[in-house]
PDB file of N, CA and C in Angstrom:
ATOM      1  N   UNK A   1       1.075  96.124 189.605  1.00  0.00           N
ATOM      2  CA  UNK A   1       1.382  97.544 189.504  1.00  0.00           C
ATOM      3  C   UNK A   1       0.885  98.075 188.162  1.00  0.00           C
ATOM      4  N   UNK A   2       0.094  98.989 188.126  1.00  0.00           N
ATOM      5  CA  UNK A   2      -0.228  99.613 186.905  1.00  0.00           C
ATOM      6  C   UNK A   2       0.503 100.302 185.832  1.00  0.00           C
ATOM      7  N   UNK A   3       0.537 100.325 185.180  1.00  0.00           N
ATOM      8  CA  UNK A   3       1.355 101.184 183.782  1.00  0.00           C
ATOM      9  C   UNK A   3       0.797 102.673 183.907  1.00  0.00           C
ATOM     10  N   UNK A   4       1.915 103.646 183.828  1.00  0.00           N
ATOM     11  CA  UNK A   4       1.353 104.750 183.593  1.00  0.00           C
ATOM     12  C   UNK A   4       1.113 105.559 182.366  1.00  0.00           C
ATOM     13  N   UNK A   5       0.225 106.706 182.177  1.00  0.00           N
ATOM     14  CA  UNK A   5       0.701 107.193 181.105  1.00  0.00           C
ATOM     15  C   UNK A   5       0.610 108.429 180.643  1.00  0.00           C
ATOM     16  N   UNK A   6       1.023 109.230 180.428  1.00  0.00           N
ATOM     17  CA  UNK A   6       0.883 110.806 180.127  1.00  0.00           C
ATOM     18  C   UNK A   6       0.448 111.145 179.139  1.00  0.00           C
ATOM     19  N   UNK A   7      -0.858 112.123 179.830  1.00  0.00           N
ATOM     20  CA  UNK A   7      -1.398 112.725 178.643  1.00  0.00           C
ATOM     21  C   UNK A   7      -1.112 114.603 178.431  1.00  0.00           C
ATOM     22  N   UNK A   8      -0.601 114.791 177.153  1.00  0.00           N
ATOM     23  CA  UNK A   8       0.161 115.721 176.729  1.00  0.00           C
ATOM     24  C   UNK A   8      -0.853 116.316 175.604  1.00  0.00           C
ATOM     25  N   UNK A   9      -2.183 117.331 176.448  1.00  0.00           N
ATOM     26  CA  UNK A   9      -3.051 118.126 175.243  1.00  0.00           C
ATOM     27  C   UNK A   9      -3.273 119.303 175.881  1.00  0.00           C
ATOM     28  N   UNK A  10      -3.896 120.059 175.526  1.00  0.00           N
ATOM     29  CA  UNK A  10      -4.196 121.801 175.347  1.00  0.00           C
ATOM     30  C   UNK A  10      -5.904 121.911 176.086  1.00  0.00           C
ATOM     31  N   UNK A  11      -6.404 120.776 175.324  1.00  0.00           N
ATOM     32  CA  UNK A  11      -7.703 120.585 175.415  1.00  0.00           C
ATOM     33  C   UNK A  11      -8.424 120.029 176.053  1.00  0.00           C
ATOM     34  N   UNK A  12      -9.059 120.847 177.293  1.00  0.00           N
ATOM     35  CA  UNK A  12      -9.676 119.998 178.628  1.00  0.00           C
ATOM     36  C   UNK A  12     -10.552 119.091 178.204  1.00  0.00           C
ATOM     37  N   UNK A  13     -11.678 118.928 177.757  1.00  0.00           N
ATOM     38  CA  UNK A  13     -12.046 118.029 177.096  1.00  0.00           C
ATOM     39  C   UNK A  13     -11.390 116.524 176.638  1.00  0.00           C
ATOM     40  N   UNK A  14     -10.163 116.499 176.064  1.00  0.00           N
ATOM     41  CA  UNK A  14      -9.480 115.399 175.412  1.00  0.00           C
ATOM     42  C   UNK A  14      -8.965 115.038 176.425  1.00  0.00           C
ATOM     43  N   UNK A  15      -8.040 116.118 177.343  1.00  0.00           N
ATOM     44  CA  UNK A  15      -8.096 115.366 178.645  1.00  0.00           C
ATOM     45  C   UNK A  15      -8.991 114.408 179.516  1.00  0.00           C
ATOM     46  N   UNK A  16      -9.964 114.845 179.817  1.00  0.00           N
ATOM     47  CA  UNK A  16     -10.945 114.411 180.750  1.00  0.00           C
ATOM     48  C   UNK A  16     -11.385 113.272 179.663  1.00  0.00           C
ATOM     49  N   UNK A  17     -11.711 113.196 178.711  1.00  0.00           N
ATOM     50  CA  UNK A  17     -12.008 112.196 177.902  1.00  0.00           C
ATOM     51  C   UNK A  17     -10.469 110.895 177.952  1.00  0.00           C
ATOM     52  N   UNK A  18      -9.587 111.289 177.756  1.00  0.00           N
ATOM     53  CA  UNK A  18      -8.760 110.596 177.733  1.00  0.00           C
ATOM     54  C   UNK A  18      -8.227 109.829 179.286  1.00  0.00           C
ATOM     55  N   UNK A  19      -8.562 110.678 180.505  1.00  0.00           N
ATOM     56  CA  UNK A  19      -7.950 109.942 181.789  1.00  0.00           C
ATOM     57  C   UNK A  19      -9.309 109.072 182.138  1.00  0.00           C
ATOM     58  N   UNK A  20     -10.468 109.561 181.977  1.00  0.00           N
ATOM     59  CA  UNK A  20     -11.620 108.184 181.981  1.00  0.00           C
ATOM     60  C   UNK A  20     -11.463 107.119 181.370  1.00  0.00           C
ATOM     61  N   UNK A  21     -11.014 107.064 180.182  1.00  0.00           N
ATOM     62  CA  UNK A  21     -11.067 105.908 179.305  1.00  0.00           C
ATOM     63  C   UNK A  21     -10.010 105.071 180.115  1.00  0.00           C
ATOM     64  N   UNK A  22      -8.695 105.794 180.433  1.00  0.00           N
ATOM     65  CA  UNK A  22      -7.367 104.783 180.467  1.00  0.00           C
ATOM     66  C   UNK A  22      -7.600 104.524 182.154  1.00  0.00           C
ATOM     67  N   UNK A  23      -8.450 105.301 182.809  1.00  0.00           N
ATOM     68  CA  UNK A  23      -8.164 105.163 184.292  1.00  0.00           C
ATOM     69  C   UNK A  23      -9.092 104.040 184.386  1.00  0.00           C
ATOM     70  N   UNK A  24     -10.554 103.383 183.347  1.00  0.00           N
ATOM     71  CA  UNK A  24     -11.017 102.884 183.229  1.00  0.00           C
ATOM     72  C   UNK A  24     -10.827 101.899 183.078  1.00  0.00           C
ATOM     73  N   UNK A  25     -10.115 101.652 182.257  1.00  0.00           N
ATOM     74  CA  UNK A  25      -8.929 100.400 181.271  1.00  0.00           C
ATOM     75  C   UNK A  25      -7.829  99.942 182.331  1.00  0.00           C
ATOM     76  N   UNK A  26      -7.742 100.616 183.673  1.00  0.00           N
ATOM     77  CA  UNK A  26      -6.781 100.532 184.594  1.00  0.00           C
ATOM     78  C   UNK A  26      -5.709 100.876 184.407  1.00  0.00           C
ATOM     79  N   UNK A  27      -4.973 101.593 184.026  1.00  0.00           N
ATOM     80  CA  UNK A  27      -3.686 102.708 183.566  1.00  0.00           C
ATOM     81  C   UNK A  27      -4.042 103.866 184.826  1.00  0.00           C
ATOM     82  N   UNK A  28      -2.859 104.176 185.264  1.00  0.00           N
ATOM     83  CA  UNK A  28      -2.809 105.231 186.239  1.00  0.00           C
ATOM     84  C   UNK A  28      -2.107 106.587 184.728  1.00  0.00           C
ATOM     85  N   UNK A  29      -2.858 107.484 185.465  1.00  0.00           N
ATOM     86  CA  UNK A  29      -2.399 108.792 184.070  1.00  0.00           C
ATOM     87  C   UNK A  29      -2.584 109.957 185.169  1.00  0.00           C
ATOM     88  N   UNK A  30      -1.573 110.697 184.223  1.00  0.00           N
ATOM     89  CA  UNK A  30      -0.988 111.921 184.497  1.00  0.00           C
ATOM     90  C   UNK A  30      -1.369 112.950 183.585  1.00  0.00           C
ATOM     91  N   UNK A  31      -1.442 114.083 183.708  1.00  0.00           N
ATOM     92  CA  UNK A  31      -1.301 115.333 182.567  1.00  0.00           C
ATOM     93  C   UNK A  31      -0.538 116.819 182.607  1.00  0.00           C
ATOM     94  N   UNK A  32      -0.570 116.529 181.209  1.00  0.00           N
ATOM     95  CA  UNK A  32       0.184 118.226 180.985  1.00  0.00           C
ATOM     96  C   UNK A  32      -0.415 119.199 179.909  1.00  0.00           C
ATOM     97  N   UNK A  33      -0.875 120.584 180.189  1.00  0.00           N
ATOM     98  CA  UNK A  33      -1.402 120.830 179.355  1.00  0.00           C
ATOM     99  C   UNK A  33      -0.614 121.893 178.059  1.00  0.00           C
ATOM    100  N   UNK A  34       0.683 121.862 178.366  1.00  0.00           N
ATOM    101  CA  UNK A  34       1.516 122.473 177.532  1.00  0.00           C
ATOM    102  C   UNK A  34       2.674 121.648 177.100  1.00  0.00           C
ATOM    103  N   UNK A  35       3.695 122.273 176.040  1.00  0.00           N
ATOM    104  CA  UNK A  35       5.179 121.342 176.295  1.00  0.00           C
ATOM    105  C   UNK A  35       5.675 121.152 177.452  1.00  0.00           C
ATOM    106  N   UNK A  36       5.652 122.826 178.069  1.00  0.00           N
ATOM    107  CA  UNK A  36       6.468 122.626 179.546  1.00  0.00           C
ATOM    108  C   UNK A  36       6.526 122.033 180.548  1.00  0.00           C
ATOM    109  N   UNK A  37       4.795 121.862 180.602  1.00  0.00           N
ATOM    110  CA  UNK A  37       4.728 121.233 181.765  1.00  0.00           C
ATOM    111  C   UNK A  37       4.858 119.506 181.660  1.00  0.00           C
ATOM    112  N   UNK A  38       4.718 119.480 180.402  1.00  0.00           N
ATOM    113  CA  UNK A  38       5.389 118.131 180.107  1.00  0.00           C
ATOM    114  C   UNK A  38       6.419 117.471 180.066  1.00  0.00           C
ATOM    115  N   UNK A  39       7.411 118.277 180.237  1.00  0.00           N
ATOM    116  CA  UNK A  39       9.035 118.106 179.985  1.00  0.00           C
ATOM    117  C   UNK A  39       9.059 117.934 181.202  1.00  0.00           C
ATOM    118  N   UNK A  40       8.640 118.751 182.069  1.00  0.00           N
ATOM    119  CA  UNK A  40       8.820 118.396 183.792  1.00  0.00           C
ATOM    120  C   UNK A  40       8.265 117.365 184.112  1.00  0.00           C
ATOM    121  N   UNK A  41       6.732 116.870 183.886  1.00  0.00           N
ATOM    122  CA  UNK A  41       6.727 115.766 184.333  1.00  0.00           C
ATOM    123  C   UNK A  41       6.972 114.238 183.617  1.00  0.00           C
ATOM    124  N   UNK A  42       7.160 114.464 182.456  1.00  0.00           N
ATOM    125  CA  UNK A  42       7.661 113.149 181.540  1.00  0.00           C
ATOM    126  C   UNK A  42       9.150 112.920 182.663  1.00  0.00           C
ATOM    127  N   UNK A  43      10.019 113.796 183.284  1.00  0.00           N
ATOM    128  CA  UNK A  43      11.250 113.037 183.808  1.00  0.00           C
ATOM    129  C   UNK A  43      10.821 112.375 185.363  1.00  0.00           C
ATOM    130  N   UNK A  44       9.856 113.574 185.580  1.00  0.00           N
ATOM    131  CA  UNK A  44       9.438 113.140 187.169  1.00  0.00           C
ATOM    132  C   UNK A  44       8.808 111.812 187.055  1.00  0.00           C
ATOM    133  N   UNK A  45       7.747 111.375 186.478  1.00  0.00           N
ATOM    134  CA  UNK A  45       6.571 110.483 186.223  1.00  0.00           C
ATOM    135  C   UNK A  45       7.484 108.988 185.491  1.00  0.00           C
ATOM    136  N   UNK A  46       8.051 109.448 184.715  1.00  0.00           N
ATOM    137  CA  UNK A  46       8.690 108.312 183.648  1.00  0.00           C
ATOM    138  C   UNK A  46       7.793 107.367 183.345  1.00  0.00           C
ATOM    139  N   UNK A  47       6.782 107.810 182.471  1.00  0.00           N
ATOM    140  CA  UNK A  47       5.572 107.033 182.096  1.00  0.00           C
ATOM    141  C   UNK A  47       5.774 105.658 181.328  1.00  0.00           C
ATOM    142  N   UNK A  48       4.766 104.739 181.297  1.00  0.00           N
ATOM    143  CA  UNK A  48       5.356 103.351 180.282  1.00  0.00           C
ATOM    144  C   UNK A  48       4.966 104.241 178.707  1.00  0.00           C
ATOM    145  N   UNK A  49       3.961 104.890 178.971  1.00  0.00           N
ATOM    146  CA  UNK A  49       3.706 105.508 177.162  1.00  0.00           C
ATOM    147  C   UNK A  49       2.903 107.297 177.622  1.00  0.00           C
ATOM    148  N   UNK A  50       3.159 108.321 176.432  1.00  0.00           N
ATOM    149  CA  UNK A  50       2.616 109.218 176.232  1.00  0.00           C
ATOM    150  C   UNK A  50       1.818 109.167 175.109  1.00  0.00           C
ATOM    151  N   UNK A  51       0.589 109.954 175.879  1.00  0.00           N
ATOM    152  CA  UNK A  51      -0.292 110.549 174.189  1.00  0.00           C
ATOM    153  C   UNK A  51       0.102 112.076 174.156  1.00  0.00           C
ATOM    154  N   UNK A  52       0.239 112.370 172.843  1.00  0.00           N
ATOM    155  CA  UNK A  52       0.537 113.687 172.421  1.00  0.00           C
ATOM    156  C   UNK A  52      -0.383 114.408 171.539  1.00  0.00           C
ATOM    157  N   UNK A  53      -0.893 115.804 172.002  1.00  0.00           N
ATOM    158  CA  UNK A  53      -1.143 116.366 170.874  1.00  0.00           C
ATOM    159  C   UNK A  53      -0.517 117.701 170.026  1.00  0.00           C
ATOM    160  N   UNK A  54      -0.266 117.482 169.337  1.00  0.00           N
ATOM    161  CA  UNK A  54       1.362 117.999 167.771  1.00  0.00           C
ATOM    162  C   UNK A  54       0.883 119.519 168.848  1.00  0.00           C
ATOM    163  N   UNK A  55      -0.360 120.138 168.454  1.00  0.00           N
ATOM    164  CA  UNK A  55      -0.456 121.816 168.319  1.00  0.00           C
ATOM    165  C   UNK A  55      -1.132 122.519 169.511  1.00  0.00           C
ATOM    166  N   UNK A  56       0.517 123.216 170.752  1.00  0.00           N
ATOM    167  CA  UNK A  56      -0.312 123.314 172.004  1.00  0.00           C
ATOM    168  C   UNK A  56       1.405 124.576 172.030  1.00  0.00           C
ATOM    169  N   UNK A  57       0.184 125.004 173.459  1.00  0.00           N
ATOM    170  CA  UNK A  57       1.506 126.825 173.502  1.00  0.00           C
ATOM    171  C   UNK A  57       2.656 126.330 174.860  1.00  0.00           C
ATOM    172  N   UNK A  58       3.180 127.132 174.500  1.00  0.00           N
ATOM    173  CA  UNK A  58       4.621 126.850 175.760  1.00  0.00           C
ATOM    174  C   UNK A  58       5.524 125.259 174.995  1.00  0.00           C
ATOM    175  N   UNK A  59       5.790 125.310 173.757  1.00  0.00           N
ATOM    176  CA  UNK A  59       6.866 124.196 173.347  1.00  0.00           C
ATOM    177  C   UNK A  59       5.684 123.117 172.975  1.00  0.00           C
ATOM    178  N   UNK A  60       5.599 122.796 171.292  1.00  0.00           N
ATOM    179  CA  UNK A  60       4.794 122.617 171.086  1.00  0.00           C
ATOM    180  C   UNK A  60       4.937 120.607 170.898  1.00  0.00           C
ATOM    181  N   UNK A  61       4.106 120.237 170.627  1.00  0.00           N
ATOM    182  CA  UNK A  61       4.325 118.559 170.929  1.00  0.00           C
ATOM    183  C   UNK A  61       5.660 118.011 170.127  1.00  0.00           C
ATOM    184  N   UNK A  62       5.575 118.453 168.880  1.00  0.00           N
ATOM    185  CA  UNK A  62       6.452 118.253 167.716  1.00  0.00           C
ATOM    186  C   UNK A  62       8.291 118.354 168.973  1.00  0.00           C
ATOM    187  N   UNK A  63       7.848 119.919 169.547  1.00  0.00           N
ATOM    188  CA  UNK A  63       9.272 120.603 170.155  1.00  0.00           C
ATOM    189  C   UNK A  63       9.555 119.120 171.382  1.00  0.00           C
ATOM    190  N   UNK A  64       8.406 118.943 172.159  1.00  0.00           N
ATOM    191  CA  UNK A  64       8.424 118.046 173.432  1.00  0.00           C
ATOM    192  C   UNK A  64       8.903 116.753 172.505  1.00  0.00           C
ATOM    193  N   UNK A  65       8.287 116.431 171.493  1.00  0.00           N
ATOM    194  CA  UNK A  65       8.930 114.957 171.222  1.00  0.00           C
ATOM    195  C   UNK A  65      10.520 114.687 170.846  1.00  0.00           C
ATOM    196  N   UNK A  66      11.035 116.063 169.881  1.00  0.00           N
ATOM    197  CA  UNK A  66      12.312 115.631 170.100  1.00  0.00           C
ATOM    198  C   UNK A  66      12.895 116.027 171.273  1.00  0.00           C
ATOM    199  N   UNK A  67      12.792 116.621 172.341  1.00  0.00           N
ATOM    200  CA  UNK A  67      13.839 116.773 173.294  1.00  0.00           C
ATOM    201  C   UNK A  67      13.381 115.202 174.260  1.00  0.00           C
ATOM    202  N   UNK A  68      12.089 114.711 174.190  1.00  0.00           N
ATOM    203  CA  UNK A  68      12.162 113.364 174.546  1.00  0.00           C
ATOM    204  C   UNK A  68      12.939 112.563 174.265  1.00  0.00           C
ATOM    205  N   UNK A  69      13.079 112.419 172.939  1.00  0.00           N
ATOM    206  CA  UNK A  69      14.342 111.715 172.034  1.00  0.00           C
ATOM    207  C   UNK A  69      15.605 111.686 172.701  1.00  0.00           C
ATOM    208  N   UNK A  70      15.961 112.991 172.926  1.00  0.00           N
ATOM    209  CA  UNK A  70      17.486 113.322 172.937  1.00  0.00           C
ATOM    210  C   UNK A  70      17.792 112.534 174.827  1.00  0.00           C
ATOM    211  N   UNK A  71      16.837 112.750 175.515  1.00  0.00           N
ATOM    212  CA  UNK A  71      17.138 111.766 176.667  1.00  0.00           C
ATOM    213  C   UNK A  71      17.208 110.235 176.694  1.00  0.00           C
ATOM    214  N   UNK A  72      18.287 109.955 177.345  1.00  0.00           N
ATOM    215  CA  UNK A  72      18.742 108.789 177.390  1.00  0.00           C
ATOM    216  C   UNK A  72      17.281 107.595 178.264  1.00  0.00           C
ATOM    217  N   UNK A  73      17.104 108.047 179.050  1.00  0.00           N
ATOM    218  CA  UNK A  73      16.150 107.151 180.204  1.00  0.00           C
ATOM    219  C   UNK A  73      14.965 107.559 179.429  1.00  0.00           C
ATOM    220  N   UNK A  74      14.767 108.556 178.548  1.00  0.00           N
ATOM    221  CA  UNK A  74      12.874 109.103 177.699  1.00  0.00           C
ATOM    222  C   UNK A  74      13.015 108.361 176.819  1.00  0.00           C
ATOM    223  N   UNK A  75      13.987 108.123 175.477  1.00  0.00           N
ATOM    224  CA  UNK A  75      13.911 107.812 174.438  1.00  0.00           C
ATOM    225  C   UNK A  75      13.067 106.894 173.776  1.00  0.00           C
ATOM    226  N   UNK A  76      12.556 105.792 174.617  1.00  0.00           N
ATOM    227  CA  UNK A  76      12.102 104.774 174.187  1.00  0.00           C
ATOM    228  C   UNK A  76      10.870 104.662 174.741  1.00  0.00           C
ATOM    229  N   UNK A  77      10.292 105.566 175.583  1.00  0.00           N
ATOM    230  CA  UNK A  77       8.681 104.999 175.659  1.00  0.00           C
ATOM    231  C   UNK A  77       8.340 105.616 174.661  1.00  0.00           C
ATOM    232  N   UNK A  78       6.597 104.815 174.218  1.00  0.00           N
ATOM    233  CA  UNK A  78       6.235 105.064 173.133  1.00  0.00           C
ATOM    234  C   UNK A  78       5.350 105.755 173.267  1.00  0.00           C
ATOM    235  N   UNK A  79       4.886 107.388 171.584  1.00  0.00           N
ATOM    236  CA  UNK A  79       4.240 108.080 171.624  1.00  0.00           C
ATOM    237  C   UNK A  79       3.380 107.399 171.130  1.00  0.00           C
ATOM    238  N   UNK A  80       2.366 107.414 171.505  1.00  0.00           N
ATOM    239  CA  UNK A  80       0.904 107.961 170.553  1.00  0.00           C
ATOM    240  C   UNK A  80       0.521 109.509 170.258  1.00  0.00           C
ATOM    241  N   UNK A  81       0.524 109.873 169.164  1.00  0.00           N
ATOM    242  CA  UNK A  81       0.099 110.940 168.395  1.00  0.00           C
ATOM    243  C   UNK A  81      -1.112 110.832 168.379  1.00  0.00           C
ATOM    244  N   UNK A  82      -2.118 112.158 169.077  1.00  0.00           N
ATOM    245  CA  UNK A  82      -3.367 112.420 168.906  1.00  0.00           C
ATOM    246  C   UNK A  82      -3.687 113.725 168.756  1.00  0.00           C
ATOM    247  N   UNK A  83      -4.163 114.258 167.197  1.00  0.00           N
ATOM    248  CA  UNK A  83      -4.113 115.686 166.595  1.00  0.00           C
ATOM    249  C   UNK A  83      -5.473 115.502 165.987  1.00  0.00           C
ATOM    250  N   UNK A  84      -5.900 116.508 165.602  1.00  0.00           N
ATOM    251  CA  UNK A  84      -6.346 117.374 164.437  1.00  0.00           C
ATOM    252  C   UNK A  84      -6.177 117.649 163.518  1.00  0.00           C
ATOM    253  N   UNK A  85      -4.870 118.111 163.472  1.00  0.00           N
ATOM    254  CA  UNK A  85      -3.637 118.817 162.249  1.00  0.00           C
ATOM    255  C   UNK A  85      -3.947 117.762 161.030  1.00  0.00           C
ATOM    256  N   UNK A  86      -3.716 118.247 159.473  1.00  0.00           N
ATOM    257  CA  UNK A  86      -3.429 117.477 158.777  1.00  0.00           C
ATOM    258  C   UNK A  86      -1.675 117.393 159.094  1.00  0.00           C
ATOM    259  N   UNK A  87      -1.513 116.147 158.222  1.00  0.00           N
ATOM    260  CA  UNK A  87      -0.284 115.728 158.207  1.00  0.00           C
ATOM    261  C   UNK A  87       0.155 115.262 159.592  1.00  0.00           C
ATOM    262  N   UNK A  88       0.354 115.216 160.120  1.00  0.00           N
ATOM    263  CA  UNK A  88       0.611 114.854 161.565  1.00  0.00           C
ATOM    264  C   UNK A  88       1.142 113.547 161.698  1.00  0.00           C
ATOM    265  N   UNK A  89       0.819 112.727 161.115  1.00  0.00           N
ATOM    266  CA  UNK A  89       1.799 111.500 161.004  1.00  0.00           C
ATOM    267  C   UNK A  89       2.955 111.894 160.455  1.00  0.00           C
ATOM    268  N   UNK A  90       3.564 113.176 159.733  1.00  0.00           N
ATOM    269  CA  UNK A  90       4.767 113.272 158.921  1.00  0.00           C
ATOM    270  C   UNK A  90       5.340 114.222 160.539  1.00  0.00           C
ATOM    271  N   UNK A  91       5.194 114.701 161.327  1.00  0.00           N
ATOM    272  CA  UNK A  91       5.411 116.204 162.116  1.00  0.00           C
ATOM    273  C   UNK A  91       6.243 115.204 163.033  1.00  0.00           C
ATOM    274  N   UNK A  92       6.020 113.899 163.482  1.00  0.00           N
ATOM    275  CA  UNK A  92       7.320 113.667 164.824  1.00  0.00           C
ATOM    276  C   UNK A  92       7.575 112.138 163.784  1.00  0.00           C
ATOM    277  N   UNK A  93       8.831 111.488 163.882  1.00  0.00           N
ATOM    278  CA  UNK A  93       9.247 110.481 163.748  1.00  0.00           C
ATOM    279  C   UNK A  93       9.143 109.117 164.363  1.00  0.00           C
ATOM    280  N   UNK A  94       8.865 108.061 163.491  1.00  0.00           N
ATOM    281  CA  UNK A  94       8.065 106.911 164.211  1.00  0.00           C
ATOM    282  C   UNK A  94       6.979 106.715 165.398  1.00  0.00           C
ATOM    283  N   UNK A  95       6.259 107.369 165.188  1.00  0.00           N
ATOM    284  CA  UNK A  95       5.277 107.318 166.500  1.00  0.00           C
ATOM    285  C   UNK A  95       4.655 106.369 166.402  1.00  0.00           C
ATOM    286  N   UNK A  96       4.402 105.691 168.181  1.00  0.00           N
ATOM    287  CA  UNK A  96       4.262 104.229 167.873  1.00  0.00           C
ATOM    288  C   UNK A  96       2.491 104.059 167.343  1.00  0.00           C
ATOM    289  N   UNK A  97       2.122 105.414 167.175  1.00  0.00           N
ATOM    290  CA  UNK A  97       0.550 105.115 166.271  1.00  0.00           C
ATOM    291  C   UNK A  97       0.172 106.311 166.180  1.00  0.00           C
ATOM    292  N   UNK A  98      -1.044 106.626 165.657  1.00  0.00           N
ATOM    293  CA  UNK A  98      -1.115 108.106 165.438  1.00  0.00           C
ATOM    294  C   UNK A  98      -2.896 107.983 165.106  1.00  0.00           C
ATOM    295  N   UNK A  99      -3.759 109.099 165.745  1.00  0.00           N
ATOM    296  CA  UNK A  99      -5.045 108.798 165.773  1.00  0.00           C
ATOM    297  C   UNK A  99      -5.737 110.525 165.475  1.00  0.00           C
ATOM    298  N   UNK A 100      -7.070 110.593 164.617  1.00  0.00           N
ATOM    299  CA  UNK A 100      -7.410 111.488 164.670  1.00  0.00           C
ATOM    300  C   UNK A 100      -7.992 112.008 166.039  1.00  0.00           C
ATOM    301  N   UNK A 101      -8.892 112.974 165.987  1.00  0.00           N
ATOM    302  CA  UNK A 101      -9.768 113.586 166.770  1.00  0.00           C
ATOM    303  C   UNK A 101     -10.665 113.892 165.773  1.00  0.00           C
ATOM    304  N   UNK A 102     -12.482 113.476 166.631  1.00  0.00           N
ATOM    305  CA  UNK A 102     -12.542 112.622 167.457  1.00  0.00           C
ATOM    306  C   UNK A 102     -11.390 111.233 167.344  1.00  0.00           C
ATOM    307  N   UNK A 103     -11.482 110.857 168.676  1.00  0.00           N
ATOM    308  CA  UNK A 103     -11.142 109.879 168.586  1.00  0.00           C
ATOM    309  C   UNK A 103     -11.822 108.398 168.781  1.00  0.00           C
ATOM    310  N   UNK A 104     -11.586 107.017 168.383  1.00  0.00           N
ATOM    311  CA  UNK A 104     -11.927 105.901 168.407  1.00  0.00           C
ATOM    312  C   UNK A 104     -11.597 105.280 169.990  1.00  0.00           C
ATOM    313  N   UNK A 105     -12.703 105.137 170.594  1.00  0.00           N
ATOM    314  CA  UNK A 105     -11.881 104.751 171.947  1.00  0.00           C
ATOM    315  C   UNK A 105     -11.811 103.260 171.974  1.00  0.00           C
ATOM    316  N   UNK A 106     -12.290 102.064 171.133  1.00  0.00           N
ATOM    317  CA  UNK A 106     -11.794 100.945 171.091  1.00  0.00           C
ATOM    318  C   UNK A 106     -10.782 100.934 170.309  1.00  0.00           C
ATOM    319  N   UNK A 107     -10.354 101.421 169.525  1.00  0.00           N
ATOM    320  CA  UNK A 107      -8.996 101.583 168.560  1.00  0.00           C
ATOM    321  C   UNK A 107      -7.722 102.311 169.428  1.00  0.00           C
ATOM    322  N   UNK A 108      -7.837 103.256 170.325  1.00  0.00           N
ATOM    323  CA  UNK A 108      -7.002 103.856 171.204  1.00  0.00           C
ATOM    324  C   UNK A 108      -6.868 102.596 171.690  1.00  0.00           C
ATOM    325  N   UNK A 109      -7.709 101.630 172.762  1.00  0.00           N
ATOM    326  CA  UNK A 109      -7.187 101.124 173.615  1.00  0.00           C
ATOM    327  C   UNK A 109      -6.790  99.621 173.352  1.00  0.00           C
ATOM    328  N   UNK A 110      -7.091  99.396 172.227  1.00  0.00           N
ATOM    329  CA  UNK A 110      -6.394  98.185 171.092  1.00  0.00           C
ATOM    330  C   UNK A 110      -4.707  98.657 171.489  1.00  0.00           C
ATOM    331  N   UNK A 111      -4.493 100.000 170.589  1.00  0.00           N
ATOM    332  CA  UNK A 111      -3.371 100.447 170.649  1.00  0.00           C
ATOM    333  C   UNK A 111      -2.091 100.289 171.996  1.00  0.00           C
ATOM    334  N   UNK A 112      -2.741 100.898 173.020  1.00  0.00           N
ATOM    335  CA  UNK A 112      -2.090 100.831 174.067  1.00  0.00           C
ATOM    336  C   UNK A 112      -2.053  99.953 174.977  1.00  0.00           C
ATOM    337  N   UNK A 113      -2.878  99.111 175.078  1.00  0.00           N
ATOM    338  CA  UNK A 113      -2.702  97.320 175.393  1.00  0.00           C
ATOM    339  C   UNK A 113      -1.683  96.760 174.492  1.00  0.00           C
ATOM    340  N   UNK A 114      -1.389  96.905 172.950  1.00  0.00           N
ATOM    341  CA  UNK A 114      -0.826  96.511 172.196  1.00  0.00           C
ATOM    342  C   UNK A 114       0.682  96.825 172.647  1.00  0.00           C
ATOM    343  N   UNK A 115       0.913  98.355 172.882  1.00  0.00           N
ATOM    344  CA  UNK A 115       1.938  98.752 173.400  1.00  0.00           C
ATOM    345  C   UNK A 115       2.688  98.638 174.832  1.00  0.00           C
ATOM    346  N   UNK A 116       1.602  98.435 175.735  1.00  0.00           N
ATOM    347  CA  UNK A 116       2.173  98.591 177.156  1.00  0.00           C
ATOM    348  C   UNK A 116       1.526  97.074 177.906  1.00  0.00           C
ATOM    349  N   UNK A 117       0.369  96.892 177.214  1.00  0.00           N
ATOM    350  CA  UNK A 117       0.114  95.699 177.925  1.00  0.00           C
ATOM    351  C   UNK A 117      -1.554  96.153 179.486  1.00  0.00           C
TER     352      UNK A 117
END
């Protein structure tokens, strides 16, 4: 059975870049291109890991990661942080890694093998 994983960006591009790589890597993935629509499907989906990016409209990643937190059954899959933004490693708490844009796609998928397997 495959691991899933949600991708949480603004930017069609990072999308489509991001569900090739992992659908590639064999990860089944999902997306959202706002907070909202992420909050809905992070409960529906219950992914093994999310990628996030911090700066997007309708509840912004920063907003989606703590109300992830505050759920009991969300709390513990792990983010990957994928921004632009400076600072962005300081904007959500412990993220289980955190990557610019562009991004490294052997270093992403180091990461999430590392994390999910």
């Amino acid at each position: 059975m495959s691991k899933k994983i949600l991708i949480v960006d603004d930017d069609e591009d990072i999308i489509i870049f991001l569900e090739t790589l992992l659908s590639k890597a064999g990860y089944e993935t999902s997306t959202a291109m706002n907070g909202e629509e992420a909050v809905k499907l992070v409960k529906q989906e219950k992914p093994d890991l999310i990628t996030l990016d911090l700066q997007m409209p309708k509840n912004t990643g920063t907003d989606f990661y703590r109300n992830i937190r505050r759920d009991k059954t969300l709390k513990d899959v792990p983010v990957i942080v994928i921004s632009g933004i400076p600072g962005k490693h300081l904007s959500i708490p412990r993220p289980a890694a955190v990557f610019d844009k562009p991004i490294d796609k052997e270093e992403l998928l180091e990461a999430v093998e590392g994390l999910i397997g």
